[in-house]
Structures are given as structure tokens and as C-alpha cells.
C-alpha atoms as a PDB file:
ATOM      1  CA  UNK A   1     -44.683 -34.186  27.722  1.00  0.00           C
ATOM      2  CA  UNK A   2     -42.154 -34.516  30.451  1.00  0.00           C
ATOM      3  CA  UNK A   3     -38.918 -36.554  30.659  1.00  0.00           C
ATOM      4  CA  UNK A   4     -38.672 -38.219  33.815  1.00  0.00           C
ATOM      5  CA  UNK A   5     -35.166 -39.963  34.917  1.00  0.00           C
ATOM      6  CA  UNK A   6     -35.011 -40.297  38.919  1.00  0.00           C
ATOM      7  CA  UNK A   7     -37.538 -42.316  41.151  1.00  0.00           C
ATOM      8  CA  UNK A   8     -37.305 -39.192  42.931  1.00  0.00           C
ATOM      9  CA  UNK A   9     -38.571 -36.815  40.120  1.00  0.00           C
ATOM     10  CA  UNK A  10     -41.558 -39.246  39.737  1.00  0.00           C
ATOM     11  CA  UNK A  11     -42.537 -39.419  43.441  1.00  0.00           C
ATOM     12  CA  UNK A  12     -42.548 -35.693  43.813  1.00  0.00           C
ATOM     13  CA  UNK A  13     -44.903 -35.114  40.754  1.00  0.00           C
ATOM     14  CA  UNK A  14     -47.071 -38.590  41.991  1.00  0.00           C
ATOM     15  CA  UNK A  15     -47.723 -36.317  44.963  1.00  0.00           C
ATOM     16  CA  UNK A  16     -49.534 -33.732  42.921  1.00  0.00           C
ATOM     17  CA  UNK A  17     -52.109 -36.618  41.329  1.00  0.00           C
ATOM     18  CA  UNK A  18     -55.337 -36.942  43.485  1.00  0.00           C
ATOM     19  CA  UNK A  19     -55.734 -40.822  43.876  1.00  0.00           C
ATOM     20  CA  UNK A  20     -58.855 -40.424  41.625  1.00  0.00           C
ATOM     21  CA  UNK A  21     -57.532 -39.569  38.813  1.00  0.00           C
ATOM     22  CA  UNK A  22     -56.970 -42.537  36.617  1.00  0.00           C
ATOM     23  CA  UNK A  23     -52.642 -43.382  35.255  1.00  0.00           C
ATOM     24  CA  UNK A  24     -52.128 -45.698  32.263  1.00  0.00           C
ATOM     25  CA  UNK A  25     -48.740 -47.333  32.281  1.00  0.00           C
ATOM     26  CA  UNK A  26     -46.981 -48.824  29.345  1.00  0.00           C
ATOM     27  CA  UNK A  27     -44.389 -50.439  30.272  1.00  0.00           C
ATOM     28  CA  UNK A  28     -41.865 -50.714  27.598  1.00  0.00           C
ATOM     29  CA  UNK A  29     -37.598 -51.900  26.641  1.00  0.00           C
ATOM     30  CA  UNK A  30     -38.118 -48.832  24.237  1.00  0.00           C
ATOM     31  CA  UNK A  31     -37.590 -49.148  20.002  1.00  0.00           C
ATOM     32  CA  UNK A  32     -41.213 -47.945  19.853  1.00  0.00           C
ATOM     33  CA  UNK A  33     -43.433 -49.675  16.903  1.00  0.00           C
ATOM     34  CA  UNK A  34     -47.107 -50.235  16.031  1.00  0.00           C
ATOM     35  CA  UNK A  35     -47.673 -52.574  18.776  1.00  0.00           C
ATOM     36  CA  UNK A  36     -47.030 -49.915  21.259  1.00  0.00           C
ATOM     37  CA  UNK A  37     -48.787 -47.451  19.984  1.00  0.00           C
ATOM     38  CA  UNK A  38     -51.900 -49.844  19.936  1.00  0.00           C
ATOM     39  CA  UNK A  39     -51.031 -49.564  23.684  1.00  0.00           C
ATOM     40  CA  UNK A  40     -50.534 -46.422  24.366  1.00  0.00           C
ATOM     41  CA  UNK A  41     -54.030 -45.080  22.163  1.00  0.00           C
ATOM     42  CA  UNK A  42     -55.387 -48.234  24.301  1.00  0.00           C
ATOM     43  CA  UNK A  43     -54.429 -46.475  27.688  1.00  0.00           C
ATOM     44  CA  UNK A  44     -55.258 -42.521  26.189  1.00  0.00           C
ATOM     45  CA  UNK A  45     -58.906 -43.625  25.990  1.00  0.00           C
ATOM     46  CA  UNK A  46     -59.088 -45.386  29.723  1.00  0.00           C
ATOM     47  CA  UNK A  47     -57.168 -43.373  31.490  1.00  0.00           C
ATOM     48  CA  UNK A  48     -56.849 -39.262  32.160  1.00  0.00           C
ATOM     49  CA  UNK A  49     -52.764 -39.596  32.460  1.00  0.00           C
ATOM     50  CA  UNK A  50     -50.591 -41.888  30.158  1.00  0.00           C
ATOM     51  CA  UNK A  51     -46.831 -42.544  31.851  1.00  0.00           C
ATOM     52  CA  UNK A  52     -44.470 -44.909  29.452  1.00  0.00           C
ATOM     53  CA  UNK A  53     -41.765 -46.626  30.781  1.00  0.00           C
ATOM     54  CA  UNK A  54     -38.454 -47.188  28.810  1.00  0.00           C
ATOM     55  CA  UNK A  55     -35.933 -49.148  30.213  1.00  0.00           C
ATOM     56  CA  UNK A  56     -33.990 -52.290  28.680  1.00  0.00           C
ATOM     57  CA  UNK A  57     -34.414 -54.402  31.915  1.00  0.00           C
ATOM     58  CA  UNK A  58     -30.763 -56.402  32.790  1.00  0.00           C
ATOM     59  CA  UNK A  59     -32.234 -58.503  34.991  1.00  0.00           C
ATOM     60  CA  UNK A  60     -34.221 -60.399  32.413  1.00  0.00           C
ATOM     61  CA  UNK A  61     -31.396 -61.302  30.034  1.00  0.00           C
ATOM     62  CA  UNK A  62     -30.130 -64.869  30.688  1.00  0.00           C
ATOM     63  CA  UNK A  63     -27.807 -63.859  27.323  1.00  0.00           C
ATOM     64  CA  UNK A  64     -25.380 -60.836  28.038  1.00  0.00           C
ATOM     65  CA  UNK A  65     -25.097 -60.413  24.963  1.00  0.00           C
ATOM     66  CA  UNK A  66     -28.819 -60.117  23.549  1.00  0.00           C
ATOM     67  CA  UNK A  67     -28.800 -57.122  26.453  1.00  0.00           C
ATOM     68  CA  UNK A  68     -25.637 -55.374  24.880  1.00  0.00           C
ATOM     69  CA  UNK A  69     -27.492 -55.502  21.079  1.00  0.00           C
ATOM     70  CA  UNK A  70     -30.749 -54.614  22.339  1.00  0.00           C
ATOM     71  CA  UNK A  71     -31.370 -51.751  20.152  1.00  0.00           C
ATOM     72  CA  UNK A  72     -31.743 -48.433  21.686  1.00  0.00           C
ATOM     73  CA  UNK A  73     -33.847 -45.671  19.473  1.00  0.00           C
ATOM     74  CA  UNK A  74     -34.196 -42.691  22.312  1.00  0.00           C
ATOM     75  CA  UNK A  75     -35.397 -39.526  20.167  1.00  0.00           C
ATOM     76  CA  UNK A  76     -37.414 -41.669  17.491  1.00  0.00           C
ATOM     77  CA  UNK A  77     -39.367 -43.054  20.846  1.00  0.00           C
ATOM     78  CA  UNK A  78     -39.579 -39.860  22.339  1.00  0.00           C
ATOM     79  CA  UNK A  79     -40.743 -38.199  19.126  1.00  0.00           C
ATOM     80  CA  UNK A  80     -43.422 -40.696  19.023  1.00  0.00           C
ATOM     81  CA  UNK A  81     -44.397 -40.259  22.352  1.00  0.00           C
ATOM     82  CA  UNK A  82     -44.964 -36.786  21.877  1.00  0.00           C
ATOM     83  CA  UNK A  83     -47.171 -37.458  18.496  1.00  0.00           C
ATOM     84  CA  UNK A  84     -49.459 -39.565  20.787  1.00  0.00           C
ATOM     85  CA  UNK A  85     -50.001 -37.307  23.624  1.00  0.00           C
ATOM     86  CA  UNK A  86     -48.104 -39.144  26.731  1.00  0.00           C
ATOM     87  CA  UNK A  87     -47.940 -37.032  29.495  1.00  0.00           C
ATOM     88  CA  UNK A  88     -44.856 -38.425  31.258  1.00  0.00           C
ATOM     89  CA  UNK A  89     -41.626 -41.116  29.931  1.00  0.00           C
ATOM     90  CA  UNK A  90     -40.002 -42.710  32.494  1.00  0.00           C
ATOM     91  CA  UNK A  91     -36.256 -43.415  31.437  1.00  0.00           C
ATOM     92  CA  UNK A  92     -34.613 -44.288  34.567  1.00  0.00           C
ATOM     93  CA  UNK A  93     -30.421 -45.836  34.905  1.00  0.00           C
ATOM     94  CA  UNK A  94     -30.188 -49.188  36.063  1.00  0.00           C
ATOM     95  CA  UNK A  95     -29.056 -47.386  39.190  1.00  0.00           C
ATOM     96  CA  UNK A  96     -32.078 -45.919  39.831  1.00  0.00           C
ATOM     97  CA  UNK A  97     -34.515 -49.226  39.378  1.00  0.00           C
ATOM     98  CA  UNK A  98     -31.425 -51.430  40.575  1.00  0.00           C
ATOM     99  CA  UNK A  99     -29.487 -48.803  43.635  1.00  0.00           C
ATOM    100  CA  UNK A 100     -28.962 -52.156  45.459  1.00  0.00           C
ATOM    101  CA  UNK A 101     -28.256 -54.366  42.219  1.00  0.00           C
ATOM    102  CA  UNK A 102     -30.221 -57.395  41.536  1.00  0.00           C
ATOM    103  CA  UNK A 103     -30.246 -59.071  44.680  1.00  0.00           C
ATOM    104  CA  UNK A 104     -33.530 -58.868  45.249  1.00  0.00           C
ATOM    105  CA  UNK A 105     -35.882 -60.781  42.794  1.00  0.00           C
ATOM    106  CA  UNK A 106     -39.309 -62.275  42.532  1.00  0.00           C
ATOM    107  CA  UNK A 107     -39.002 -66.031  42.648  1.00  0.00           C
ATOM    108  CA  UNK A 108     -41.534 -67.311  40.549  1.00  0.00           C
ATOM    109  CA  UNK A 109     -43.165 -70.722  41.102  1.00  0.00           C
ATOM    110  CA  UNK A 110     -45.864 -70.762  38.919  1.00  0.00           C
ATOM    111  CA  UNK A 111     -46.621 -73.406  36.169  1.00  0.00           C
ATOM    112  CA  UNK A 112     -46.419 -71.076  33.264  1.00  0.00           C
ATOM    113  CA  UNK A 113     -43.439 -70.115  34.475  1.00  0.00           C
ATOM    114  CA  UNK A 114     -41.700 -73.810  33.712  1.00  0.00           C
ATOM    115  CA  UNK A 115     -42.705 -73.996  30.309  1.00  0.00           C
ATOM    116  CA  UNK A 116     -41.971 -72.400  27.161  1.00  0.00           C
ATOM    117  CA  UNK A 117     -39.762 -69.331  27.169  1.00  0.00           C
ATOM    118  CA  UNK A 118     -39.245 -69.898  31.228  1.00  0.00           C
ATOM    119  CA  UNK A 119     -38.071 -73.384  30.582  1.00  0.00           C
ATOM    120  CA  UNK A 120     -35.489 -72.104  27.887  1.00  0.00           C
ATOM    121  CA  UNK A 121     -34.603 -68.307  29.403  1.00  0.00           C
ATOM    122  CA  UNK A 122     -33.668 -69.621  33.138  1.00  0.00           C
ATOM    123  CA  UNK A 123     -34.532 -66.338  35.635  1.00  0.00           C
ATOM    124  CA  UNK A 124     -35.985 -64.427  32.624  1.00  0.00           C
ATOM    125  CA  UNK A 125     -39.375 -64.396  34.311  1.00  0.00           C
ATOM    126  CA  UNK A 126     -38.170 -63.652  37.746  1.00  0.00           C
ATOM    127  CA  UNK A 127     -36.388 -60.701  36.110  1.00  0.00           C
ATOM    128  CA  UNK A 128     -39.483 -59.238  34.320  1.00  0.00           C
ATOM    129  CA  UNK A 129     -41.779 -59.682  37.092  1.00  0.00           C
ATOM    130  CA  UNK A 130     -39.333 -57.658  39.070  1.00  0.00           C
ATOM    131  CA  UNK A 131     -38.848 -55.200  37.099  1.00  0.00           C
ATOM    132  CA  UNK A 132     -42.767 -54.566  36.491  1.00  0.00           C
ATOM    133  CA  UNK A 133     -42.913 -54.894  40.419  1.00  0.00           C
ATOM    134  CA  UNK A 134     -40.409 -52.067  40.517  1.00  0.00           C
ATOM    135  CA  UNK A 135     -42.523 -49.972  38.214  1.00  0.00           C
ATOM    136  CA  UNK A 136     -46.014 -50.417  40.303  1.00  0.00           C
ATOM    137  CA  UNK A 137     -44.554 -49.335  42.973  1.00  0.00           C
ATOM    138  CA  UNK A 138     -42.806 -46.424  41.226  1.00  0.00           C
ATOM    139  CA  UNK A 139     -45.257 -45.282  38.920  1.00  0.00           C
ATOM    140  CA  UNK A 140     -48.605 -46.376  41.018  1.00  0.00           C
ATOM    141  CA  UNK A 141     -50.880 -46.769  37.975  1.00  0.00           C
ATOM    142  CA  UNK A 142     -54.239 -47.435  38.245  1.00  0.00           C
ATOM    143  CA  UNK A 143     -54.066 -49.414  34.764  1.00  0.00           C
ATOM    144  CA  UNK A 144     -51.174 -50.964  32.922  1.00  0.00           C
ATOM    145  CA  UNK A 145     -51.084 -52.163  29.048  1.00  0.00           C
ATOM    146  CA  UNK A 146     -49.190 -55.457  27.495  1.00  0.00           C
ATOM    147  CA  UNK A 147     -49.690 -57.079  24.566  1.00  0.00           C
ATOM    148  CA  UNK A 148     -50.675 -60.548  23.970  1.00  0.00           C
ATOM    149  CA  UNK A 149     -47.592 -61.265  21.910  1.00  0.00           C
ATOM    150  CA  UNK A 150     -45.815 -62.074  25.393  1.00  0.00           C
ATOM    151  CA  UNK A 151     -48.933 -63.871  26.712  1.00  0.00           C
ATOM    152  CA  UNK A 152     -46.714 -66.017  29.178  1.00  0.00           C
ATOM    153  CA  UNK A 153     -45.665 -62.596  30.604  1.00  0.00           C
ATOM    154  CA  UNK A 154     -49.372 -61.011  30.909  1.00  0.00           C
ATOM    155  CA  UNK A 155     -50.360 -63.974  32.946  1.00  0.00           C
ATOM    156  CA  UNK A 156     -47.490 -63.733  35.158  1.00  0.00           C
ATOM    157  CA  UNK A 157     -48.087 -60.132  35.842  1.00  0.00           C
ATOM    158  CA  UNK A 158     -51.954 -60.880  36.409  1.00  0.00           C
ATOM    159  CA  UNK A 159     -51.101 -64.020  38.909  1.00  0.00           C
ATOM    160  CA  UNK A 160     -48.670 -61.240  40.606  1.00  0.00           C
ATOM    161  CA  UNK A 161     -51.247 -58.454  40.663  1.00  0.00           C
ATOM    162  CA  UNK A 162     -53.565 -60.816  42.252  1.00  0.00           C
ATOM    163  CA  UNK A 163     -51.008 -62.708  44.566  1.00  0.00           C
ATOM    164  CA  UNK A 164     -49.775 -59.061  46.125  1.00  0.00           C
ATOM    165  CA  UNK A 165     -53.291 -57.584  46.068  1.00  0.00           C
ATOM    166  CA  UNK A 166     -52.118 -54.817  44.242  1.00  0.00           C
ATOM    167  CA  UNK A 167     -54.939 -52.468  42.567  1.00  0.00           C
ATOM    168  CA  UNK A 168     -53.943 -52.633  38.963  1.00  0.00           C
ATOM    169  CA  UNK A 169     -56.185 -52.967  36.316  1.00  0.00           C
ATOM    170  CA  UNK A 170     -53.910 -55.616  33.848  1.00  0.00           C
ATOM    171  CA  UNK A 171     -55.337 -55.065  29.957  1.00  0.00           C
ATOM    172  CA  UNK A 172     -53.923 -57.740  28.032  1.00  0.00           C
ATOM    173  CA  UNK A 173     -53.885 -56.288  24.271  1.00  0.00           C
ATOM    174  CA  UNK A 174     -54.006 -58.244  20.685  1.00  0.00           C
ATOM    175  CA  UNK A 175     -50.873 -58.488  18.678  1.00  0.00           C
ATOM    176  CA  UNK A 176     -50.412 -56.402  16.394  1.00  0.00           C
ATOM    177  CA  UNK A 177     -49.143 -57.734  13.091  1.00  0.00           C
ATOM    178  CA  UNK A 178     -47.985 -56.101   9.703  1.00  0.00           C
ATOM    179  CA  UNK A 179     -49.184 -56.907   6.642  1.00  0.00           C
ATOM    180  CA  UNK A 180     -47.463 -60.436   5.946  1.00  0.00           C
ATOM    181  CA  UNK A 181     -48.400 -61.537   9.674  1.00  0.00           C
ATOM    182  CA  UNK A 182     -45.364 -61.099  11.744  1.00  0.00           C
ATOM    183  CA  UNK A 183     -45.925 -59.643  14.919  1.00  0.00           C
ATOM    184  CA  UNK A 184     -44.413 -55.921  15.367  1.00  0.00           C
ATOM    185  CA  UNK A 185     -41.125 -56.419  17.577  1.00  0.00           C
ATOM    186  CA  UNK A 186     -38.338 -54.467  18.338  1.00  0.00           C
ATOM    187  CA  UNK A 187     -36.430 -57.452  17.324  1.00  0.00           C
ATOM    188  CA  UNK A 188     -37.533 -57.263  13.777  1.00  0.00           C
ATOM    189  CA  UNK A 189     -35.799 -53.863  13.596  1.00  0.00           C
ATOM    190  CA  UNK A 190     -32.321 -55.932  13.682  1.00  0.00           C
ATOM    191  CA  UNK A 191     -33.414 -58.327  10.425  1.00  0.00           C
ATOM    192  CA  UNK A 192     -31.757 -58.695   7.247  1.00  0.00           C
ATOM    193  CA  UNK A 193     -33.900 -58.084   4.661  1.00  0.00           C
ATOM    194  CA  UNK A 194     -33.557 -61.933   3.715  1.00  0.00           C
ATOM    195  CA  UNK A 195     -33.912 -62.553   7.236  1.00  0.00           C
ATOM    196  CA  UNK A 196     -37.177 -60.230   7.036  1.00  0.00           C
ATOM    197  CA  UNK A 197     -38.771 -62.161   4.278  1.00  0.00           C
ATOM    198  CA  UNK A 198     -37.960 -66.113   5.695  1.00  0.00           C
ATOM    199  CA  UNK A 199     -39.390 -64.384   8.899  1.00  0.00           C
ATOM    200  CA  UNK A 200     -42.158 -63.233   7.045  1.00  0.00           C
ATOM    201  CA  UNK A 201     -42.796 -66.633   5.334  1.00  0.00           C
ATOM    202  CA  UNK A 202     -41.956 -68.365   8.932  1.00  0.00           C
ATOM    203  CA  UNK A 203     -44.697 -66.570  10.401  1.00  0.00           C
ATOM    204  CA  UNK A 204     -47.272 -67.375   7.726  1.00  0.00           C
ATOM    205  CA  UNK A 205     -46.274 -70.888   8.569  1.00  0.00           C
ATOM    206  CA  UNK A 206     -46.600 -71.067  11.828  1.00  0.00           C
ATOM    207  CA  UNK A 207     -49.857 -69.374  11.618  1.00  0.00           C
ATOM    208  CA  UNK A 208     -50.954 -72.669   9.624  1.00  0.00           C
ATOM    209  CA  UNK A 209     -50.652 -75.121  12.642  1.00  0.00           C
ATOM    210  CA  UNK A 210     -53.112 -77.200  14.242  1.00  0.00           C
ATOM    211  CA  UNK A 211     -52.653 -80.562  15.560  1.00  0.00           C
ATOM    212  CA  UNK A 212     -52.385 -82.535  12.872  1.00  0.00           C
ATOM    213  CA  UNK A 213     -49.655 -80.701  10.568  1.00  0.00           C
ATOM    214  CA  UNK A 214     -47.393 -79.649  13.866  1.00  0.00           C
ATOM    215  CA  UNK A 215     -44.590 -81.887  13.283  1.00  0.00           C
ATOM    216  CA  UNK A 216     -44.313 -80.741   9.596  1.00  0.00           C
ATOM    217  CA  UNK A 217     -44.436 -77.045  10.201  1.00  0.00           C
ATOM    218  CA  UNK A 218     -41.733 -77.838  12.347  1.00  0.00           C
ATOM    219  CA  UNK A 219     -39.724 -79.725   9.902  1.00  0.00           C
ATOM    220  CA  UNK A 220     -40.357 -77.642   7.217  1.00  0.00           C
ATOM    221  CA  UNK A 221     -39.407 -74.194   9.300  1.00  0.00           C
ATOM    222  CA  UNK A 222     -35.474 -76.364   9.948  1.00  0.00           C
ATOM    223  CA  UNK A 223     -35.154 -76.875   6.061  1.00  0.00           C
ATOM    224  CA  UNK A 224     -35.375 -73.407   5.288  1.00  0.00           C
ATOM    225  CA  UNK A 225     -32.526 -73.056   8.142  1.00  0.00           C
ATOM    226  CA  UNK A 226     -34.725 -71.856  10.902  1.00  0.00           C
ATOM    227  CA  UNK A 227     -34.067 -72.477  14.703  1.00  0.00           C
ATOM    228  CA  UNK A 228     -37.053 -74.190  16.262  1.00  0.00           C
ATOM    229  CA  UNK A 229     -36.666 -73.338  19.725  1.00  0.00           C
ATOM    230  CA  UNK A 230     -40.529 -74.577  20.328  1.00  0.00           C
ATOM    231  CA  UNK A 231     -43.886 -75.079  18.566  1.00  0.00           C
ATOM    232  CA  UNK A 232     -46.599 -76.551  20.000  1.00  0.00           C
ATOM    233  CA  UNK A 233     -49.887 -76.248  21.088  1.00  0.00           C
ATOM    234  CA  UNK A 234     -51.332 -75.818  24.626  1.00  0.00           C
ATOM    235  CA  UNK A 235     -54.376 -74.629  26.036  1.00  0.00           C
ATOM    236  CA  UNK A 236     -56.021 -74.030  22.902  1.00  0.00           C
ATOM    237  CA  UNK A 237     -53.214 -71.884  21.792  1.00  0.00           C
ATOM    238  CA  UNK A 238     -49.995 -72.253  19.250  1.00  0.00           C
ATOM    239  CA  UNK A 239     -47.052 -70.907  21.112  1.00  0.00           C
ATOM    240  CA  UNK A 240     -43.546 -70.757  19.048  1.00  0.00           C
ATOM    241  CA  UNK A 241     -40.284 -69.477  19.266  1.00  0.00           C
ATOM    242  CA  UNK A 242     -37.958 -69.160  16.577  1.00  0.00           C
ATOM    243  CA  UNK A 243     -34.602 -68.260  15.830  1.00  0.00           C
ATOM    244  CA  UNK A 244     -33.175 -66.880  12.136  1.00  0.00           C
ATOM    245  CA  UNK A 245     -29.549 -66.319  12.412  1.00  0.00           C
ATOM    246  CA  UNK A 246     -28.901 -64.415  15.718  1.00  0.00           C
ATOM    247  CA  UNK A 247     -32.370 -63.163  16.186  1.00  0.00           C
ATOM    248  CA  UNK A 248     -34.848 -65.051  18.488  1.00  0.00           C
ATOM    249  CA  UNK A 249     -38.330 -64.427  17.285  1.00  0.00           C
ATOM    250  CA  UNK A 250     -41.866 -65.272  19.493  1.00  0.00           C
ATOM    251  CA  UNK A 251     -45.474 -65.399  18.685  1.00  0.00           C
ATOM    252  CA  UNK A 252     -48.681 -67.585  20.363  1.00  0.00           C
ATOM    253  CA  UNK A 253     -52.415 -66.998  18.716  1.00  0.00           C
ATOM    254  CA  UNK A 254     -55.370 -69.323  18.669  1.00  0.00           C
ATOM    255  CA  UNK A 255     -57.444 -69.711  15.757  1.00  0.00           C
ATOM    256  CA  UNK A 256     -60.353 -67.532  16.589  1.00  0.00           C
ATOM    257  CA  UNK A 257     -57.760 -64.477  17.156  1.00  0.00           C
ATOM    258  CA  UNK A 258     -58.822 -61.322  15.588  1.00  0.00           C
ATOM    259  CA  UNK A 259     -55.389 -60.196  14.534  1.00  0.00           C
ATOM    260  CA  UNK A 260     -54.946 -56.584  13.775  1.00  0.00           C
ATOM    261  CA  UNK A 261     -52.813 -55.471  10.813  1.00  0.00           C
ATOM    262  CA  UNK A 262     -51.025 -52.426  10.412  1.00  0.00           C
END
């Protein structure tokens, strides 16, 4: 496995891949857990080179301060990289992905862009569709991996692949959940364990909504002290954002998900 830090260092080595052979990106803020490894095994099977990207992305913060606490685990996510074969990590500076700063963005006018986390995180979408921009471009994969957790986000990044003509292949992966039903985040890694357990109950509430009970999950999640940035359902599917003390928590599933637990 190689380190890679410069856009340079990348371009040099993209020279030596033949355009047939097939790249798997995986696209990641780093703090590697189960949900990226689903990911990653994901792209090992499709593809005959696996690149992971780590970078905490600036430009998609609309809170400076949920960018300075992002937690940063470098050697655990490079040990783990290592355990599941990726043949390149991508850890470039801002500098590198940024050499002008962010003055040049994606504006994004689409309708899932208005709703949800883009109504509530002004920007964040035109940061992360930037970034991931950046990263085609870079990297030049012939497949790239997300997980369904951020489903607003996959859908932005296919209406982008489509809208630039770009020849990605987007794979839009479950969730992967532990045991008690809370999606794997790197967030979670920055709980309390009383904030892990009300999360874990939270979750097992949420994942109780339909139509009729929405307004009481709702109610019930602020008595046991819980932020309720949104819950509701659209298109079929329960979206929800959360926040316990300091630490904003999101999820979405519909009823007929096949969750995996790990």
C-alpha cells in the first residue's frame, strides 16, 4: 500500500494505469469504521485497484467548529487500510485540493439540495460536491463507493455524474448498523457513553416511524433531551437528524431496508 500526499504524486502513478483497468474510489473524512470497510470490500470485488481518499473537507463545514473537532485517527485508518488490501490512500493538505482556496465551488440548484440537511447546513452541499468533483478529476476512478447513510449526498453526486457526463460508475451502499441499530459514524466515536446509549435508544425510535406515530417519536425523542433537527418522511423514506449534546447525528431508511449489522 502506498501513501499518496500531492496531486502530483497521484498523476504521475495515474499515468502508469492503462485506461482498462478498473479504480474503486472511497472517498472518505477518515476515522475509519465498519461502514467503510463495507465499502472498501464493496470496491475490492468490482474493481482491480482500490484508492481511498482521506481528507476532512473545509469547504463543507457551515460550523468552524464541528471542522476543528472532527476527529482525526491517521495510523488506526492506515492500519486498516492495509488489513483490507487498498492499493493507494490519498491524504492530500487543504493546499493541495484547495491551492487557490475555496473560491471556486459547485453551485447546486437541485431540489434535494433545499431540503433536509441542505436547508439546515447552508453551502454544505456545494462544498461536498466540490470536493468529490476535485477527487474525479484527481483520482479518475472508474467506480466510486458511498453509503446510503448520506443518501441526500449519493443523489447529488449521481445528478453531478450525470449533469458533467463524467464516466463514473456511482454504487450507493446500505448502512451499516451495529447491533442496537445506530448507523456506524465517525461521529459516534465522540459519544459519551450515556450519550451512546440515548443514541442507541434514539435510533431504535426513530426506526419505529411511519406516518401515523411521527409527531410522537418526535415528542418523545425532546423529553429524553434530544435535539430534533428533522424527522419526517418523504419519498417513501424516514429521514432524521438529531442532535445529543454537541453531537449532530443522521440516518434515513425505508421500511423494506435490509439493514446490515455488524
Amino acid at each position: 500500500m502506498k501513501v499518496i500526499e500531492t496531486v502530483a504524486q497521484w498523476q504521475s502513478i495515474r499515468t502508469t494505469i492503462a485506461d482498462s483497468v478498473s479504480i474503486g474510489l472511497v472517498a472518505t473524512m477518515g476515522c475509519l469504521h465498519k461502514g467503510h470497510e463495507a465499502l472498501i470490500e464493496q470496491a475490492r470485488q468490482e474493481n482491480s485497484i482500490i484508492v481511498v481518499s482521506i481528507f476532512v473537507n473545509p469547504a463543507q463545514f457551515n460550523d468552524p467548529k464541528d471542522f476543528k473537532n472532527y476527529p482525526e485517527t491517521k495510523a488506526d485508518d492506515l492500519a486498516l487500510a492495509q488489513r483490507l488490501g487498498v492499493d493507494y490512500v490519498f491524504m492530500p493538505a487543504v493546499s493541495e485540493i484547495y491551492p487557490q482556496g475555496e473560491c471556486l465551488l459547485i453551485e447546486v440548484d437541485h431540489p434535494l439540495a433545499t431540503i433536509f440537511e441542505g436547508e439546515l447546513r447552508p453551502g454544505h452541499y456545494a462544498g461536498v460536491l466540490t470536493v468529490v468533483m476535485k477527487l474525479f478529476q484527481i483520482i479518475r476512478p472508474t467506480h466510486a463507493y458511498f453509503g446510503e447513510k448520506d443518501y441526500q449526498q449519493c443523489r447529488l453526486i449521481q445528478a453531478m455524474v450525470k449533469g458533467f457526463f463524467l464516466s463514473i460508475e456511482i454504487a450507493m451502499c446500505p448502512t451499516i448498523r451495529e447491533i442496537s441499530g445506530l448507523p456506524f459514524s465517525s461521529r459516534n466515536s465522540r459519544l459519551t457513553l450515556d450519550q451512546k446509549i440515548l443514541a442507541e435508544a434514539a435510533s431504535q425510535m426513530i426506526r419505529s416511524v411511519n406516518q401515523a406515530n411521527c409527531e410522537e417519536v418526535k415528542y418523545q425523542l425532546v423529553q429524553q433531551g434530544i435535539q430534533v433537527d428533522y424527522l419526517q418522511l418523504f419519498e417513501g423514506r424516514i429521514f432524521s437528524a438529531i442532535k445529543i449534546g454537541s453531537i449532530r447525528l443522521i440516518d434515513n431508511f425505508v421500511d423494506t431496508d435490509q439493514c446490515v449489522y455488524s
